[in-house]
PDB file of N, CA and C in Angstrom:
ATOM      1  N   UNK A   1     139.777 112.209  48.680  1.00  0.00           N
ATOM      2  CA  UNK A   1     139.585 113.039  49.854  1.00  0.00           C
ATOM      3  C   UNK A   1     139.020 114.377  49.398  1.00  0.00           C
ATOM      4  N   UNK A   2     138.462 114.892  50.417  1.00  0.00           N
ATOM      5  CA  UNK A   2     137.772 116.366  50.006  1.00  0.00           C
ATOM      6  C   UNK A   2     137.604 117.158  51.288  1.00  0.00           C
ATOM      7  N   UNK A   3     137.448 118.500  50.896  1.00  0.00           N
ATOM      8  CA  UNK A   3     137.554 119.542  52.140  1.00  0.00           C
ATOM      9  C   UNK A   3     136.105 120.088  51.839  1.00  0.00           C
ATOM     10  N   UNK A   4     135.581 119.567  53.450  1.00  0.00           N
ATOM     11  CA  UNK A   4     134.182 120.395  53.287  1.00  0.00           C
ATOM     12  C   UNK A   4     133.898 121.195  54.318  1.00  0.00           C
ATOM     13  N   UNK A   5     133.159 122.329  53.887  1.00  0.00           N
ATOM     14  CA  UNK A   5     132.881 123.130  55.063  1.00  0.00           C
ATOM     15  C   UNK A   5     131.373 123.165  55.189  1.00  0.00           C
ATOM     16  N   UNK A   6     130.716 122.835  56.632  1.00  0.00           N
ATOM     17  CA  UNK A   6     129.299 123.237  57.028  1.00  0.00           C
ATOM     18  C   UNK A   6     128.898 123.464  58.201  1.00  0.00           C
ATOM     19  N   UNK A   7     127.778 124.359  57.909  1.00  0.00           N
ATOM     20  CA  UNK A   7     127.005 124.953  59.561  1.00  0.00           C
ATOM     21  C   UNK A   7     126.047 124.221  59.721  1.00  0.00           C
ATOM     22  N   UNK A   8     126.023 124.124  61.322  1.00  0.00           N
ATOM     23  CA  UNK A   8     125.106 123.652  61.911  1.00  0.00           C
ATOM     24  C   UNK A   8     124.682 124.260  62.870  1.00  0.00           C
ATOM     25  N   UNK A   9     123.141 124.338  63.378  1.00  0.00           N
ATOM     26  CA  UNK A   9     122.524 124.913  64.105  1.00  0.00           C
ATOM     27  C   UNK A   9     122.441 124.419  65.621  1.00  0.00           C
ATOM     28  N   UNK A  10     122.696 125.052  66.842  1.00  0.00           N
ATOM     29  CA  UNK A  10     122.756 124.623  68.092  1.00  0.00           C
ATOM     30  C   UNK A  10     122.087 125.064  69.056  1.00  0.00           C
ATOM     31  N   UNK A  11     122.109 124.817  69.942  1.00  0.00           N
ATOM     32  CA  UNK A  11     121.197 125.503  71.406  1.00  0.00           C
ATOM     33  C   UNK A  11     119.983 125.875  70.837  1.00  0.00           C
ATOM     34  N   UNK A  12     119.100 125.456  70.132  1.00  0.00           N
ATOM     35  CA  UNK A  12     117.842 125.897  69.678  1.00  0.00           C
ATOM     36  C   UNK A  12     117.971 126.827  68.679  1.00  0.00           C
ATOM     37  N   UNK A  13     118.480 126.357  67.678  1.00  0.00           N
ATOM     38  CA  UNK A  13     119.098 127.612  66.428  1.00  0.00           C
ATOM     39  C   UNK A  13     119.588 128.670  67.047  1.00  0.00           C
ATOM     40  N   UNK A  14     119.796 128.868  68.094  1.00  0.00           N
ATOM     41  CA  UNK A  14     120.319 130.412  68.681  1.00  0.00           C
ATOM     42  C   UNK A  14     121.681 130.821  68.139  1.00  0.00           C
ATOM     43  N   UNK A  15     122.699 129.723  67.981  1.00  0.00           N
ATOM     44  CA  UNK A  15     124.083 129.531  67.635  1.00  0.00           C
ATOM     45  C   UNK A  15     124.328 128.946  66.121  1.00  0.00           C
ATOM     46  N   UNK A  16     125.307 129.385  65.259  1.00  0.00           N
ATOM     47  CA  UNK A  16     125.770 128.364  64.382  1.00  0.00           C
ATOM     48  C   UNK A  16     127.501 127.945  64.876  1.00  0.00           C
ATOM     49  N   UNK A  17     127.318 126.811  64.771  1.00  0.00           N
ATOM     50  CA  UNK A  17     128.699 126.159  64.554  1.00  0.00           C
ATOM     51  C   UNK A  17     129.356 126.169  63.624  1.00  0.00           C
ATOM     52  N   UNK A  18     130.366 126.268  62.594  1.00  0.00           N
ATOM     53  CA  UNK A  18     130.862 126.086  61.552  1.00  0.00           C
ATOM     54  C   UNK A  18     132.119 125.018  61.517  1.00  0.00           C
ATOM     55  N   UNK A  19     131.875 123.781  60.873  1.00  0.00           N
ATOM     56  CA  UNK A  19     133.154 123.008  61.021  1.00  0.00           C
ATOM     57  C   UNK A  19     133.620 123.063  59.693  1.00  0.00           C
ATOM     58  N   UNK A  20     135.200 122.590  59.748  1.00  0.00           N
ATOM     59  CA  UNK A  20     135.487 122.547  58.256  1.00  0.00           C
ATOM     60  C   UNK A  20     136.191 120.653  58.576  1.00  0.00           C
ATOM     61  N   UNK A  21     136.046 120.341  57.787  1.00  0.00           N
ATOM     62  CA  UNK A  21     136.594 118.831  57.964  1.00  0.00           C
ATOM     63  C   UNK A  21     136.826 118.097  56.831  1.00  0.00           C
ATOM     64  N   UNK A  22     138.057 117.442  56.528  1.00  0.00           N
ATOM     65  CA  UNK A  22     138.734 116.546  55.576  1.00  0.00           C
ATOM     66  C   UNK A  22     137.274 115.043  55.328  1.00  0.00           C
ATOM     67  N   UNK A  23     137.240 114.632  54.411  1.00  0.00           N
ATOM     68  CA  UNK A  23     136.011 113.551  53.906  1.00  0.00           C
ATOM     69  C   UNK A  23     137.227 112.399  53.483  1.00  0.00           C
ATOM     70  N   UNK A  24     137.660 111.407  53.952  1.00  0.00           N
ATOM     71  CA  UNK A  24     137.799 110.451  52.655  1.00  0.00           C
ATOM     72  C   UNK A  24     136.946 108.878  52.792  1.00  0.00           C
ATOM     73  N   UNK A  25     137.441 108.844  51.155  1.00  0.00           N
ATOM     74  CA  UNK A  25     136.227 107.694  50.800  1.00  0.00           C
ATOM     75  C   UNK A  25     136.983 106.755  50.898  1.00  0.00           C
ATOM     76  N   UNK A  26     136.524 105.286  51.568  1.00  0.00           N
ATOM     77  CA  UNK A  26     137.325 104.024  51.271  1.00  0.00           C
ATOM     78  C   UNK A  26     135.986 103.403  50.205  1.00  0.00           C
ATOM     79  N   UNK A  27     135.967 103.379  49.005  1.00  0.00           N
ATOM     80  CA  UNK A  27     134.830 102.643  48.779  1.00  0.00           C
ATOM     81  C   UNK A  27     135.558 101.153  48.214  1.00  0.00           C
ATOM     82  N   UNK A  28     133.936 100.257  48.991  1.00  0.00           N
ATOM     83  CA  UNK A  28     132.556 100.468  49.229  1.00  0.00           C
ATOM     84  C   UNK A  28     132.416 100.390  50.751  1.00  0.00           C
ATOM     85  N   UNK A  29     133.603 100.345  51.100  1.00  0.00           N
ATOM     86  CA  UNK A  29     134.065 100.018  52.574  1.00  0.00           C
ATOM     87  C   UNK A  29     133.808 101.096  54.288  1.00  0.00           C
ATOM     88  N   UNK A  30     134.240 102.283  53.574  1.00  0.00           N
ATOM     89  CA  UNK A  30     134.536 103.365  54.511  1.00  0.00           C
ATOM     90  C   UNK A  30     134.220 104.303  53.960  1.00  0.00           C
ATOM     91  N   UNK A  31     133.880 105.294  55.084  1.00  0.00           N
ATOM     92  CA  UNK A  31     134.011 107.188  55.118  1.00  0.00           C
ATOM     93  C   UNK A  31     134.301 107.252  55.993  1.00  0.00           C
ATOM     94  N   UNK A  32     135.432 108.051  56.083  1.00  0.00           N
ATOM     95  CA  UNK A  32     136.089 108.681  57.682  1.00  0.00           C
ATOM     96  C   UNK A  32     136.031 110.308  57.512  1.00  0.00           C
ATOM     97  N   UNK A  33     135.694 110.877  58.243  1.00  0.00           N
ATOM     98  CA  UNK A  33     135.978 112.580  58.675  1.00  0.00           C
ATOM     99  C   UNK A  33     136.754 112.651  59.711  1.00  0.00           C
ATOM    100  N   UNK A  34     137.550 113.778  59.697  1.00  0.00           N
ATOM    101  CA  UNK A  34     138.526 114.553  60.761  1.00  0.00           C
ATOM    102  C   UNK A  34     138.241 115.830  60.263  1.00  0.00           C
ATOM    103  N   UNK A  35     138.241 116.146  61.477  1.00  0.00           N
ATOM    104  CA  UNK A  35     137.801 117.520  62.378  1.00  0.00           C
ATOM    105  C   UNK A  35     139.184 118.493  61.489  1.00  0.00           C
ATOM    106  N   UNK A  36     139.068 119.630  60.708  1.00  0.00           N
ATOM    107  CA  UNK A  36     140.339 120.477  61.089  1.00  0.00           C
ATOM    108  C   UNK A  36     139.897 122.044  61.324  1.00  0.00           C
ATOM    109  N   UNK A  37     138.543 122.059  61.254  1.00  0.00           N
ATOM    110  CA  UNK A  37     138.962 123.301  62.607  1.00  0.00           C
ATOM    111  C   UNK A  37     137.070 123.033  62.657  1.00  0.00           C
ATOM    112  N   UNK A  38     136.818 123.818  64.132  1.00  0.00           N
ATOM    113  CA  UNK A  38     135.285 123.553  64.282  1.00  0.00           C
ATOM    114  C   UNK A  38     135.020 123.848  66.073  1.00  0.00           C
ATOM    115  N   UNK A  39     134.038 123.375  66.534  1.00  0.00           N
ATOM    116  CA  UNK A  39     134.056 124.007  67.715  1.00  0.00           C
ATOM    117  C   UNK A  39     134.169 123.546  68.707  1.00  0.00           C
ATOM    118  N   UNK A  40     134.913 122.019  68.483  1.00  0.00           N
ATOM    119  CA  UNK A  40     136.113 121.298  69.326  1.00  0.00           C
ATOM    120  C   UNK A  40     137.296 121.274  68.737  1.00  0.00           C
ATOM    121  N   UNK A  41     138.141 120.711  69.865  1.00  0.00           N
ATOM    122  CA  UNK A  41     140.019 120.559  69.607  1.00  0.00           C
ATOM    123  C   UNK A  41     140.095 119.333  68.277  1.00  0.00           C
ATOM    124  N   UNK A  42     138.970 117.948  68.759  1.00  0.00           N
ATOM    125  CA  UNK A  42     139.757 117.151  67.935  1.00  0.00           C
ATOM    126  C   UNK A  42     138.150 116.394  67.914  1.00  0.00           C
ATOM    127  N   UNK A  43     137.931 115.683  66.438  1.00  0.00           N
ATOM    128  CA  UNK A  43     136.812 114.948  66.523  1.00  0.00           C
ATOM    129  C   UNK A  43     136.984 114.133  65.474  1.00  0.00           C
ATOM    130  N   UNK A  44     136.783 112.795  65.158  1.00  0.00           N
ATOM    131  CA  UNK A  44     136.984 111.589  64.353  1.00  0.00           C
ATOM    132  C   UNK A  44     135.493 111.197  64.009  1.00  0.00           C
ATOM    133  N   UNK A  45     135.341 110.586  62.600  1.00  0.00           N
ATOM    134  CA  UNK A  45     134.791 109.910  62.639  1.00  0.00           C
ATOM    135  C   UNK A  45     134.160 109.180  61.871  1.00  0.00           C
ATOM    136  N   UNK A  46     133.722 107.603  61.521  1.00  0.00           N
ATOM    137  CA  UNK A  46     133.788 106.860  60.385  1.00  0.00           C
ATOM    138  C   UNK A  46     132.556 105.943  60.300  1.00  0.00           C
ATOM    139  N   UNK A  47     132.176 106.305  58.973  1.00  0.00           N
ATOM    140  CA  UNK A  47     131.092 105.084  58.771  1.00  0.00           C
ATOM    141  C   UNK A  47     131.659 103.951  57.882  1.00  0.00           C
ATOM    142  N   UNK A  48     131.235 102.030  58.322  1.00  0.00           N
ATOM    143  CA  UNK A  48     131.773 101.555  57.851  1.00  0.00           C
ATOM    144  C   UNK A  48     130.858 100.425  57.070  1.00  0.00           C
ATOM    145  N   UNK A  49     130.847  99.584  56.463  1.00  0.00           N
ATOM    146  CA  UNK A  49     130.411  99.092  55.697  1.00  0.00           C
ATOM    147  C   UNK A  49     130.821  97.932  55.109  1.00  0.00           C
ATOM    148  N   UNK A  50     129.834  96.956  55.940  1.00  0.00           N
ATOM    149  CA  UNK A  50     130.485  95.530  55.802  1.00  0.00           C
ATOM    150  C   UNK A  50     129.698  94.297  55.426  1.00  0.00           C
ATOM    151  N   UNK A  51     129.232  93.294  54.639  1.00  0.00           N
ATOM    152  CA  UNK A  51     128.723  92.374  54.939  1.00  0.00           C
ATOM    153  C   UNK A  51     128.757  91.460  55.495  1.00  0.00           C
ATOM    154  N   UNK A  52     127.281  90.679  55.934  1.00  0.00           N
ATOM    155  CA  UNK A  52     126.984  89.939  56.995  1.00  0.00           C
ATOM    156  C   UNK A  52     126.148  88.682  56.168  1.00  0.00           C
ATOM    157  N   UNK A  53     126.322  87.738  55.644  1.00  0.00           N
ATOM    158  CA  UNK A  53     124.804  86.861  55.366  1.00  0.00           C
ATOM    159  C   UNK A  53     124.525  86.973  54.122  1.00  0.00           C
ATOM    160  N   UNK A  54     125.013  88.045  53.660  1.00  0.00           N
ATOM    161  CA  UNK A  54     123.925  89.070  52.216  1.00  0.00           C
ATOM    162  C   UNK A  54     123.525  89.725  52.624  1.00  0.00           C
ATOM    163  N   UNK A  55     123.629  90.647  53.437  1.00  0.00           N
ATOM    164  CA  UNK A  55     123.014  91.636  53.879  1.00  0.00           C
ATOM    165  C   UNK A  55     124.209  92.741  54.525  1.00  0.00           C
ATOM    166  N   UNK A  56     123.937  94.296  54.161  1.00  0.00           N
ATOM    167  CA  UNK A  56     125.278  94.893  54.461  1.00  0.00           C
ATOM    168  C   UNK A  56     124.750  95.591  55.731  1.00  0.00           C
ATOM    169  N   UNK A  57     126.098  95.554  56.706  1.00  0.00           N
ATOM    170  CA  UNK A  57     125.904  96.235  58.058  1.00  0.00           C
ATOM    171  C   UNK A  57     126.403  97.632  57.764  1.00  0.00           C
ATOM    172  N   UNK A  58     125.707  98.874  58.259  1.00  0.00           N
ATOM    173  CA  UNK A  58     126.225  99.900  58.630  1.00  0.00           C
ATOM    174  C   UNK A  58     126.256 100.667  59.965  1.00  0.00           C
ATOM    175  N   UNK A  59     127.723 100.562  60.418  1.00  0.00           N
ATOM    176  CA  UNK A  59     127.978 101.283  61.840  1.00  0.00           C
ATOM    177  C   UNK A  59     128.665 102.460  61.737  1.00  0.00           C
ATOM    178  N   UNK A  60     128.204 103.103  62.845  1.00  0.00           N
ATOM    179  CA  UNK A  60     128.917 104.295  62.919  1.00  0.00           C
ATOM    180  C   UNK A  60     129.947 104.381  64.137  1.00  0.00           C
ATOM    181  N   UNK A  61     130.881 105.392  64.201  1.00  0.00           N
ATOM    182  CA  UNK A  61     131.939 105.465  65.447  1.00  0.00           C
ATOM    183  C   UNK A  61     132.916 106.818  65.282  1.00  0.00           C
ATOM    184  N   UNK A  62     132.802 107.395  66.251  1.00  0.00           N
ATOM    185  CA  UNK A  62     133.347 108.511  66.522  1.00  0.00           C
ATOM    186  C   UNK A  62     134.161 108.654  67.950  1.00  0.00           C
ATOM    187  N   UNK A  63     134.827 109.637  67.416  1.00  0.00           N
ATOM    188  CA  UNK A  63     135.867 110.075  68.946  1.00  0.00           C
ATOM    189  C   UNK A  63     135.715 111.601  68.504  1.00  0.00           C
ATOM    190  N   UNK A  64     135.417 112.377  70.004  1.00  0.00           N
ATOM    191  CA  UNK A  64     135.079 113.945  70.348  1.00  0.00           C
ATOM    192  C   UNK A  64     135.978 114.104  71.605  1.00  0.00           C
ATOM    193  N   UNK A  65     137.380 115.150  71.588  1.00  0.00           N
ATOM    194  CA  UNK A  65     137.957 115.725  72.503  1.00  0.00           C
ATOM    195  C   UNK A  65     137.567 116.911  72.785  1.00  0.00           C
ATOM    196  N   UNK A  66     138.174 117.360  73.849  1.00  0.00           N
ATOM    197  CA  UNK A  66     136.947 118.788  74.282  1.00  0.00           C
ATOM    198  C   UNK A  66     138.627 119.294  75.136  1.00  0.00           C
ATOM    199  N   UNK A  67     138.520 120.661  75.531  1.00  0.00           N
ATOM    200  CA  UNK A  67     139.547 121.168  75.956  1.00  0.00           C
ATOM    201  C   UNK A  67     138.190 122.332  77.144  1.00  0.00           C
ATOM    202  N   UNK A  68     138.956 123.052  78.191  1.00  0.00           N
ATOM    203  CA  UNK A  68     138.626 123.838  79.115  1.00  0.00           C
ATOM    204  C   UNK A  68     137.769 123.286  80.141  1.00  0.00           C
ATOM    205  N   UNK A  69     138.425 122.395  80.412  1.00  0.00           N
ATOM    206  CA  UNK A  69     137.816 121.344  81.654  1.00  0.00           C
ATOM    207  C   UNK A  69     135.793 121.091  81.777  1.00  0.00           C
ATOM    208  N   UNK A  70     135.696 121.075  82.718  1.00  0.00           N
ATOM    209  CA  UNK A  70     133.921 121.023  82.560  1.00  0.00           C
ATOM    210  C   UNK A  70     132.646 121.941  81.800  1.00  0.00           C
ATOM    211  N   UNK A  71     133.841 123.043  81.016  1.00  0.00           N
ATOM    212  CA  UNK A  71     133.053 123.769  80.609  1.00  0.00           C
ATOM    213  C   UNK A  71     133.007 123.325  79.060  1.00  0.00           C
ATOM    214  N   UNK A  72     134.119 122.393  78.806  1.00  0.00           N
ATOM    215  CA  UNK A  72     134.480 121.859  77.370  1.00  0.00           C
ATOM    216  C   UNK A  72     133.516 120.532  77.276  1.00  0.00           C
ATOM    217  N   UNK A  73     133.482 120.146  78.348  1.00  0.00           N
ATOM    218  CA  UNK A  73     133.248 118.489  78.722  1.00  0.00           C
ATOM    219  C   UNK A  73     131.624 119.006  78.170  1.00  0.00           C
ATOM    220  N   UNK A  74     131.135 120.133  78.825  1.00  0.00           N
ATOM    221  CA  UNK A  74     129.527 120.605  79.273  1.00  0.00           C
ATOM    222  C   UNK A  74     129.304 120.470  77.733  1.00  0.00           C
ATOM    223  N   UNK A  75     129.693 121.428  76.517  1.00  0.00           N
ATOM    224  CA  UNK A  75     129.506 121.782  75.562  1.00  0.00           C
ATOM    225  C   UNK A  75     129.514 120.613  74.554  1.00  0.00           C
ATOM    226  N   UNK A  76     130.360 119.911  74.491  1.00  0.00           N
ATOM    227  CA  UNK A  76     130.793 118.389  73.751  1.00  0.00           C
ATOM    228  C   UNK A  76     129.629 117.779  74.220  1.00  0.00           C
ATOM    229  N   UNK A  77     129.242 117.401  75.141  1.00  0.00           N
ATOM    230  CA  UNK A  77     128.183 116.650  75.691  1.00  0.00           C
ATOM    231  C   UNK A  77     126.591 117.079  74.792  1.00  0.00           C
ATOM    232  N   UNK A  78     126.438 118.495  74.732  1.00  0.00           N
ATOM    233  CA  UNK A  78     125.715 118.944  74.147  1.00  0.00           C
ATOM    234  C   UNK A  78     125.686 118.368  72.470  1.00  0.00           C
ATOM    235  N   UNK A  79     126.743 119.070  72.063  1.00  0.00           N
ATOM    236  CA  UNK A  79     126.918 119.007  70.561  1.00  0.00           C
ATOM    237  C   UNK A  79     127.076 117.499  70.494  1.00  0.00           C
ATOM    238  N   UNK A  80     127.539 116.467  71.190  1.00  0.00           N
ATOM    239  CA  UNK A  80     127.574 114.760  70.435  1.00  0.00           C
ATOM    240  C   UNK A  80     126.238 114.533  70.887  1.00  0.00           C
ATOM    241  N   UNK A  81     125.239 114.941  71.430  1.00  0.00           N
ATOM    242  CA  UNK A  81     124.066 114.537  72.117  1.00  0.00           C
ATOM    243  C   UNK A  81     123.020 114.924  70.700  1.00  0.00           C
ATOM    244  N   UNK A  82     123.314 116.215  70.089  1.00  0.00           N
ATOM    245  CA  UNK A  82     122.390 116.641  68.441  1.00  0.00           C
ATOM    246  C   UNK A  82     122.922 115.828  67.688  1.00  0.00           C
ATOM    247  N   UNK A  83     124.300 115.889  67.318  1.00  0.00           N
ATOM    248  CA  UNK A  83     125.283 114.864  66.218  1.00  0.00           C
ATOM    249  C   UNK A  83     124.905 113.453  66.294  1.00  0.00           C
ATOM    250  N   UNK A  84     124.308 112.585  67.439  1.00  0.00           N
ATOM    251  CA  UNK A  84     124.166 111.138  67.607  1.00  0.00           C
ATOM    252  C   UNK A  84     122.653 111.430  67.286  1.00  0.00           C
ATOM    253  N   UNK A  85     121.909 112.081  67.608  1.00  0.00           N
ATOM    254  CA  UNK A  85     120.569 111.822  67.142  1.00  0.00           C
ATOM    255  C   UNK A  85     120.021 112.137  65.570  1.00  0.00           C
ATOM    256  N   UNK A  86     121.396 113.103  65.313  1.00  0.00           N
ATOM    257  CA  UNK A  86     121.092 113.625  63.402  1.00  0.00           C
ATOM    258  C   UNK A  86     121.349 112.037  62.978  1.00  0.00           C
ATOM    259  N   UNK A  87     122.654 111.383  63.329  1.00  0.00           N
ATOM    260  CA  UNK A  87     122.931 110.164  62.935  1.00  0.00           C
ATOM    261  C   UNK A  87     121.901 108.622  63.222  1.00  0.00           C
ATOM    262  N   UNK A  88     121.653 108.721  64.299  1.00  0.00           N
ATOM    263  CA  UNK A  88     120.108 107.979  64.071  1.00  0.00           C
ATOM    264  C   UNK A  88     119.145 107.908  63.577  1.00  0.00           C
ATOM    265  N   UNK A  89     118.803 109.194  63.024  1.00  0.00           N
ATOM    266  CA  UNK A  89     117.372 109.257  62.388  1.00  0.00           C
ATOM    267  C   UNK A  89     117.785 109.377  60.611  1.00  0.00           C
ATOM    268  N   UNK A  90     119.017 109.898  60.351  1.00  0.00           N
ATOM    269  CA  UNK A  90     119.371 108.876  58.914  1.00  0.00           C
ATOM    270  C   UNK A  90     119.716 107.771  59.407  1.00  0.00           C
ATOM    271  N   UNK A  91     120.081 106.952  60.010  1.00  0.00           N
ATOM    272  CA  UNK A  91     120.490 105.527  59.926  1.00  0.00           C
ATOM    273  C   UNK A  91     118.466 104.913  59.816  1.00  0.00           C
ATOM    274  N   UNK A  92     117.947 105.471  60.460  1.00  0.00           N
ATOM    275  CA  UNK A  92     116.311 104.743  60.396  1.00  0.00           C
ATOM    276  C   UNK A  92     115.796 105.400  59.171  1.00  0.00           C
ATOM    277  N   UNK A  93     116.173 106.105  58.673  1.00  0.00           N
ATOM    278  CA  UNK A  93     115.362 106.190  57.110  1.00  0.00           C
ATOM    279  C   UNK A  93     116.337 105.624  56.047  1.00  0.00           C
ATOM    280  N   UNK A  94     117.702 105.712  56.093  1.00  0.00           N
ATOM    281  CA  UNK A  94     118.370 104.808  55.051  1.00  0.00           C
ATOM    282  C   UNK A  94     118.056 103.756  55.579  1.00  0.00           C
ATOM    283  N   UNK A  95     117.630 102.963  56.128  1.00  0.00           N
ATOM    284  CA  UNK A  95     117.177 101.670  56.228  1.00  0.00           C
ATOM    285  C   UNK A  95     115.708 101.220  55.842  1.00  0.00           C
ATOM    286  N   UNK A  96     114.831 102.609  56.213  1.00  0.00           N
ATOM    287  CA  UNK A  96     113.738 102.120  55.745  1.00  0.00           C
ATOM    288  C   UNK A  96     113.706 101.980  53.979  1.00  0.00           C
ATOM    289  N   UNK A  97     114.605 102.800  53.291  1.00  0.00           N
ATOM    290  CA  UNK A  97     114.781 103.185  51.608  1.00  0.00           C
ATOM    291  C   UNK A  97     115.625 101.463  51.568  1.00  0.00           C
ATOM    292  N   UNK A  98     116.570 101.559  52.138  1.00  0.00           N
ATOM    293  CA  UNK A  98     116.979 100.427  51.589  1.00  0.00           C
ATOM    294  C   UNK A  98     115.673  98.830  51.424  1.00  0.00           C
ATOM    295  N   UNK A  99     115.408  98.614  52.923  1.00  0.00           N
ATOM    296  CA  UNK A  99     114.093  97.687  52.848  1.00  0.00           C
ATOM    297  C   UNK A  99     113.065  97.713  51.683  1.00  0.00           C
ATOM    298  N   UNK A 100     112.888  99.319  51.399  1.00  0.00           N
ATOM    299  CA  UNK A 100     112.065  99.507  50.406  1.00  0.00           C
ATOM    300  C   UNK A 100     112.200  99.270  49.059  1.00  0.00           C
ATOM    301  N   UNK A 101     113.463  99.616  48.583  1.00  0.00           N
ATOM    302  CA  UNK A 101     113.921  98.959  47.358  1.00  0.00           C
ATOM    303  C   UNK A 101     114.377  97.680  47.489  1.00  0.00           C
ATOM    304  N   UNK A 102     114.219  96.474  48.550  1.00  0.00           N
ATOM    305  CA  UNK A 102     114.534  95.451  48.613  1.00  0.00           C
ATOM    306  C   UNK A 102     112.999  94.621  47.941  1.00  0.00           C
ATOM    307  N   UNK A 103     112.102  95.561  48.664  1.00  0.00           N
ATOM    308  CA  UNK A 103     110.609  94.693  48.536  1.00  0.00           C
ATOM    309  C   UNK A 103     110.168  95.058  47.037  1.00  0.00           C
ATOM    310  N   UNK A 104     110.676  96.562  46.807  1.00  0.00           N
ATOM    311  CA  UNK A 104     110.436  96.355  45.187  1.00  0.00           C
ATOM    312  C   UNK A 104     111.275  95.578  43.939  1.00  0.00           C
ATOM    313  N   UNK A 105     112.421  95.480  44.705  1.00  0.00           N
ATOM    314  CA  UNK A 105     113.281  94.740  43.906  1.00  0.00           C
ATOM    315  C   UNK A 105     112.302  92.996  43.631  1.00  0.00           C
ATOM    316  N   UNK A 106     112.318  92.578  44.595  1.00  0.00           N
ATOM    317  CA  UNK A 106     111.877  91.562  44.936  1.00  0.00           C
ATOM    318  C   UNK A 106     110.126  90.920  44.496  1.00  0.00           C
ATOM    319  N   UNK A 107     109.716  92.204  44.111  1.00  0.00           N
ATOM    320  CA  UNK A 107     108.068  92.328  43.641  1.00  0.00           C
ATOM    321  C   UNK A 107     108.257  92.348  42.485  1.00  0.00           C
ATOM    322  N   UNK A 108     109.043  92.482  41.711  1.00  0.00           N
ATOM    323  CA  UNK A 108     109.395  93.127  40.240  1.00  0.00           C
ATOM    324  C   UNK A 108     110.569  92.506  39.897  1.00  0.00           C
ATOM    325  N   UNK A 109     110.523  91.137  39.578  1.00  0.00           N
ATOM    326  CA  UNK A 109     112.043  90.786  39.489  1.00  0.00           C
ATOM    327  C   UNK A 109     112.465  90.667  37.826  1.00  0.00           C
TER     328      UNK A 109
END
């Protein structure tokens, strides 16, 4: 396990966020994060790592609580709306690296 702290940029860089959050490793299996302080009440969340065929699946899954009724709801909505798209666009380039060292693996045996 490890304690990491990082900023992130929001509302059009206008804002930084600062979270600090616990890391642990299940390897080759898991990474889970929890939230312990940041700019929600409570936030989870784990990448997991499984095979399928010969081939390894990676999913992601999170839980985001929000506190001060629609004005918490408003803000969370925001911030998991940047957080799900940072997480998509590494999930489409670690996939394209992985494919890629598959075809060189495979060219070069």
């Amino acid at each position: 396990m490890v304690l990491a702290e990082h900023y992130t940029p929001v509302h059009r860089g206008r804002l930084t966020a600062a979270t600090l959050e616990t890391v642990t490793f299940d390897r080759p299996h898991r990474i889970a994060f929890r939230l312990v302080r940041g700019p929600v009440p409570y936030l989870t969340e784990e990448f997991t790592l499984t095979e399928d065929e010969g081939t390894t699946q990676l999913e992601y899954s999170g839980e985001l609580g929000t506190d001060f009724g629609v004005a918490g709801q408003w803000w969370a909505d925001r911030v998991a709306a940047a957080w799900e798209a940072a997480v998509r666009a590494s999930f489409t380039s670690i996939q394209a690296e992985a494919e890629r060292r598959v075809r060189a693996s495979t060219a070069n045996p």
